[in-house]
C-alpha atoms as a PDB file:
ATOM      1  CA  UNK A   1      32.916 -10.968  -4.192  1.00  0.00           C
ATOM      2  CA  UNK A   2      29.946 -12.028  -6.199  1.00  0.00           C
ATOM      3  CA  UNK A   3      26.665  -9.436  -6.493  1.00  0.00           C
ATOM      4  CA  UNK A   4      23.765 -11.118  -4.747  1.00  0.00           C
ATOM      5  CA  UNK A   5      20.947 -11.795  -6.902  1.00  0.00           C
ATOM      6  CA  UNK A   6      17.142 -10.554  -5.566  1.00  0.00           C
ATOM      7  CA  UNK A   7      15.041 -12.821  -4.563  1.00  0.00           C
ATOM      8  CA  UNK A   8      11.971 -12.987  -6.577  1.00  0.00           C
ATOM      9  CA  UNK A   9       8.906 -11.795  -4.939  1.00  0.00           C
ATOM     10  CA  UNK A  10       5.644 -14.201  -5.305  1.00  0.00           C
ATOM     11  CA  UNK A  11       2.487 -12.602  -5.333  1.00  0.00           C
ATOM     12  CA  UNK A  12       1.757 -13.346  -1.828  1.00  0.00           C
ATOM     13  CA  UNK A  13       4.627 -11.387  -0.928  1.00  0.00           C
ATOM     14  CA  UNK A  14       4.010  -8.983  -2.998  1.00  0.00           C
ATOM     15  CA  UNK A  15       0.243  -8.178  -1.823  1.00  0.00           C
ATOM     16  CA  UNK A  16       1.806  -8.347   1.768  1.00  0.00           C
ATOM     17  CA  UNK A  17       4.231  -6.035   0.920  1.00  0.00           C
ATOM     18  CA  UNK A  18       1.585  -3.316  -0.564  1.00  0.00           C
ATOM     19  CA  UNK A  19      -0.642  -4.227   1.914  1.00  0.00           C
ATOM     20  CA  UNK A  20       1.747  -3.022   4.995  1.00  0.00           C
ATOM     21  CA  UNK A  21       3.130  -0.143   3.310  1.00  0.00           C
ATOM     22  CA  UNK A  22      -0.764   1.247   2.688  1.00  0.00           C
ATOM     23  CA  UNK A  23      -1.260   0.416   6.316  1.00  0.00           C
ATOM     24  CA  UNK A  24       1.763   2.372   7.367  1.00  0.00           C
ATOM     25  CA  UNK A  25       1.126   5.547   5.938  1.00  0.00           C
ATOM     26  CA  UNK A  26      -2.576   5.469   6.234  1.00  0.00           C
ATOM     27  CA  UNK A  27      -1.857   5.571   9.837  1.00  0.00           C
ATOM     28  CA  UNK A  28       0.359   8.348   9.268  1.00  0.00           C
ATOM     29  CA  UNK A  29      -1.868  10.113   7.643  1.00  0.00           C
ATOM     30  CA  UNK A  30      -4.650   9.858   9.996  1.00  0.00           C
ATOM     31  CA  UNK A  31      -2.490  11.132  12.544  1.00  0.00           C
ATOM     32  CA  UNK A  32      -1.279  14.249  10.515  1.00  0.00           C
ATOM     33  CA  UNK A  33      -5.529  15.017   9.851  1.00  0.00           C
ATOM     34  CA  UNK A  34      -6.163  14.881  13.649  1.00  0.00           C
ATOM     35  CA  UNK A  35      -3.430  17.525  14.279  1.00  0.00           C
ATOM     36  CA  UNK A  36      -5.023  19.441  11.710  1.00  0.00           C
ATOM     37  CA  UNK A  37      -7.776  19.630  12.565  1.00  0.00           C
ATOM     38  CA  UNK A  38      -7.203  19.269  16.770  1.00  0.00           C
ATOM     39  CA  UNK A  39      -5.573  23.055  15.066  1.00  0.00           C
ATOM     40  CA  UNK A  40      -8.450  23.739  13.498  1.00  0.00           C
ATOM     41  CA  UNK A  41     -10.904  23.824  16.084  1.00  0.00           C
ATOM     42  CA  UNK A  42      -8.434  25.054  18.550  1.00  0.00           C
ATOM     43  CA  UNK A  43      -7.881  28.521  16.490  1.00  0.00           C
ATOM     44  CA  UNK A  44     -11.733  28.781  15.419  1.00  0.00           C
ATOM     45  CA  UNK A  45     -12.590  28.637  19.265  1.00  0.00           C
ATOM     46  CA  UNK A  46      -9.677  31.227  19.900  1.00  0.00           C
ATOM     47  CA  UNK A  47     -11.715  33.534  17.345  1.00  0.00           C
ATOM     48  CA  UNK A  48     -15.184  32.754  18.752  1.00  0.00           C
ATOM     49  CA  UNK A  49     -13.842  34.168  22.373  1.00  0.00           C
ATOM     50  CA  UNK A  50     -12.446  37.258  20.664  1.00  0.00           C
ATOM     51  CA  UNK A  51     -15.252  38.206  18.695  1.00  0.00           C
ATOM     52  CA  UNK A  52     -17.502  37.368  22.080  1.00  0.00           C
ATOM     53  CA  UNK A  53     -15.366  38.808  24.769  1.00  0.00           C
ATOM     54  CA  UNK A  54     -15.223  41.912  21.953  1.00  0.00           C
ATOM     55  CA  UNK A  55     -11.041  41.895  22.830  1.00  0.00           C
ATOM     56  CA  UNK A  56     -11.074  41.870  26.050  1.00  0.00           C
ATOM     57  CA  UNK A  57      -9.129  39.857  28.712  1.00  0.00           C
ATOM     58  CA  UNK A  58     -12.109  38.504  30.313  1.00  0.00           C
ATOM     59  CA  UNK A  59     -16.713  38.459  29.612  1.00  0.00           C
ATOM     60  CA  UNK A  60     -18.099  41.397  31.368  1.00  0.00           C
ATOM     61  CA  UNK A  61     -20.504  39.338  34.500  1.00  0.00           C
ATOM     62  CA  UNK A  62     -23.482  38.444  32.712  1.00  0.00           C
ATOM     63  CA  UNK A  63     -22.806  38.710  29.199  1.00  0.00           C
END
């Protein structure tokens, strides 16, 4: 059995080829910051209630 030979890429092809790999991970990057950062805010909030609620289960009414 003879090796197949590549086929040579033209530039169109080749700008394609870049172009939807960039795409590709740029999406999965975006998606990776928006975790991060969904995180972010979610454990900065969790901080804000403990320092306000001073460690306690629930605000004292009125505070």
């Amino acid at each position: 059995m003879k090796p197949r030979r590549k086929k040579q890429l033209t530039f169109v092809e080749l700008v394609e080829s870049i172009r939807v790999t960039h795409n590709l991970f740029s999406v999965q990057a975006v998606r990776a910051v928006n975790i991060s950062l969904t995180l972010r805010n979610w454990i900065i909030g969790f901080f804000i209630r403990e320092y306000e609620q001073n460690v306690k289960d629930r605000a004292e009414y009125g505070t």
